[in-house]
Protein backbone atom coordinates (compact mmCIF):
# COMPACT_ATOMS: atom_id res chain seq x y z
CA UNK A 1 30.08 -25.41 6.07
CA UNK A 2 26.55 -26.74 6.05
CA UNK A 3 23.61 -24.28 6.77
CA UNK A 4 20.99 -26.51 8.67
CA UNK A 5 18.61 -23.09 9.37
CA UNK A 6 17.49 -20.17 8.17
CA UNK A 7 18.31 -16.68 10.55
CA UNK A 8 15.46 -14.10 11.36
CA UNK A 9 15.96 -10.65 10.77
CA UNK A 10 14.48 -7.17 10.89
CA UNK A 11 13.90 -5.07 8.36
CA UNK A 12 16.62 -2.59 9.34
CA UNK A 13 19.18 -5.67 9.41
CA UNK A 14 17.85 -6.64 5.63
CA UNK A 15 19.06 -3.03 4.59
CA UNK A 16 22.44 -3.91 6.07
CA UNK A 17 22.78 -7.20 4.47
CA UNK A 18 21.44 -6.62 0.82
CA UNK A 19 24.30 -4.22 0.72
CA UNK A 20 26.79 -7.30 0.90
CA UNK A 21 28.15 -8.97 -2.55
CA UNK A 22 26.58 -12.29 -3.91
CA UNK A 23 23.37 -11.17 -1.80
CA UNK A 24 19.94 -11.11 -3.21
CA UNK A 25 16.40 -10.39 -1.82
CA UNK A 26 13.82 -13.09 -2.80
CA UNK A 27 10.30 -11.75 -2.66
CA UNK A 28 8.00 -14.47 -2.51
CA UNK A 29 5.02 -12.85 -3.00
CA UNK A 30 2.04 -12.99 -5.94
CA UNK A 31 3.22 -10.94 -9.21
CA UNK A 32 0.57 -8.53 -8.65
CA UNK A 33 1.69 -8.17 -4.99
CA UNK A 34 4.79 -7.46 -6.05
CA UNK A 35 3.81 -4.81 -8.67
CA UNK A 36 1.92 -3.00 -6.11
CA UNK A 37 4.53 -2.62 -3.49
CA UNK A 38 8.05 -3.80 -3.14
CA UNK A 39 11.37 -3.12 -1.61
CA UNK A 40 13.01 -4.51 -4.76
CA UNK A 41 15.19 -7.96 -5.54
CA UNK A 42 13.81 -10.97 -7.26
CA UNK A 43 10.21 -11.28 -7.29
CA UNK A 44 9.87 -15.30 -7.18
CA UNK A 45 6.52 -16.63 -6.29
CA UNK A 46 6.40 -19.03 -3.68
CA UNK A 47 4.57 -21.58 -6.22
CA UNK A 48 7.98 -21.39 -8.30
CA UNK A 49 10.22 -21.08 -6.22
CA UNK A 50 11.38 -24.54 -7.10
CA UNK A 51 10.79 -24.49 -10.65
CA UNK A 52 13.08 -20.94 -10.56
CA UNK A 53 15.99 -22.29 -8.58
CA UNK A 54 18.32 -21.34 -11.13
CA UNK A 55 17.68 -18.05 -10.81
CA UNK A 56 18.64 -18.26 -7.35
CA UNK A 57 21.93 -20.37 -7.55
CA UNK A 58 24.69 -17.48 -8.37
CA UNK A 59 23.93 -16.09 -4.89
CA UNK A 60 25.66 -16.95 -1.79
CA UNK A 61 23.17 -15.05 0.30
CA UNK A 62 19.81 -15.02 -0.08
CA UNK A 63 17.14 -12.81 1.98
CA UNK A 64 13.74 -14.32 1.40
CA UNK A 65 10.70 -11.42 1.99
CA UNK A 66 6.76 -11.98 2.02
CA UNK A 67 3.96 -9.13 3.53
CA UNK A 68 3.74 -11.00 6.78
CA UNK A 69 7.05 -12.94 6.43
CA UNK A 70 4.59 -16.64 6.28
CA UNK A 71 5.42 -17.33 2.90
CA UNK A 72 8.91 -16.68 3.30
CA UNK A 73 8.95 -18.41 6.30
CA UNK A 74 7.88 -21.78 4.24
CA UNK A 75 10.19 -20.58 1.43
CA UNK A 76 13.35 -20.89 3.33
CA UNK A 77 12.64 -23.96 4.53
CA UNK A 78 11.98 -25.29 1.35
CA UNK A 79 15.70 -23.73 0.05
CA UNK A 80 17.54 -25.48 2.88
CA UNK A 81 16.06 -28.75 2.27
CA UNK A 82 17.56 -28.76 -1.54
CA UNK A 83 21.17 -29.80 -1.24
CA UNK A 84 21.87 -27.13 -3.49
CA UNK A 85 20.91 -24.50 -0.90
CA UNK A 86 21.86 -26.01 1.82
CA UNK A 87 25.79 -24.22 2.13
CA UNK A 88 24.31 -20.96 1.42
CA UNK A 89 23.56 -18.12 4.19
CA UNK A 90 19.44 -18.25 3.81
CA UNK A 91 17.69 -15.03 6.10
CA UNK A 92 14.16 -14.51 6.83
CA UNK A 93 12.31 -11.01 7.27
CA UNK A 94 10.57 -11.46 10.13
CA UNK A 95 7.44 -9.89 10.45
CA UNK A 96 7.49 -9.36 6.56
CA UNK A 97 7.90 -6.06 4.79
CA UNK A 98 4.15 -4.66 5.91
CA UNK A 99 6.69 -2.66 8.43
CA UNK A 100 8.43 -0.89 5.49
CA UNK A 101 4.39 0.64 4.39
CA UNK A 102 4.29 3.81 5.69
């Protein structure tokens, strides 16, 4: 089966699905972002995302995460259009993880 999109979700349907095997949270934020604040996963700048693939490829699922959820929006679409990518379950944090900063 061929994924053609990427799926929106909240933040409390994120802590639901990172729970699931072959699942991992791609943070596409700045290193330093990262550093200061993060809900854990793989921190893979959006610049490398790319160059980083590997990384990436053992996963069936991934959940890609940003502040605001812009960068991850662009991220995911980047995944999908790599064939590689393209039969894997790819989510988006909408609204980004500013919501988990309280």
């Amino acid at each position: 089966m061929r994924t053609t999109s990427y799926t929106d979700i909240t933040l409390p349907e994120l802590k639901e699905l990172r729970r699931q095997p072959h699942t991992a949270i791609v943070d596409v934020r700045d290193e330093w972002e990262f550093d200061e604040f993060n809900i854990g996963g793989l921190n893979v700048p959006l610049p490398d995302i790319r160059a980083r693939k590997a990384e990436l490829l053992p996963y069936q699922t991934l959940i890609v995460i940003c502040t605001n959820g812009a960068r991850s929006r662009v991220a995911a679409k980047d995944l999908l259009r790599q064939a590689e990518f393209q039969s894997k379950m790819i989510y988006h944090l909408h609204g980004g993880i500013i919501e988990a900063i309280d």
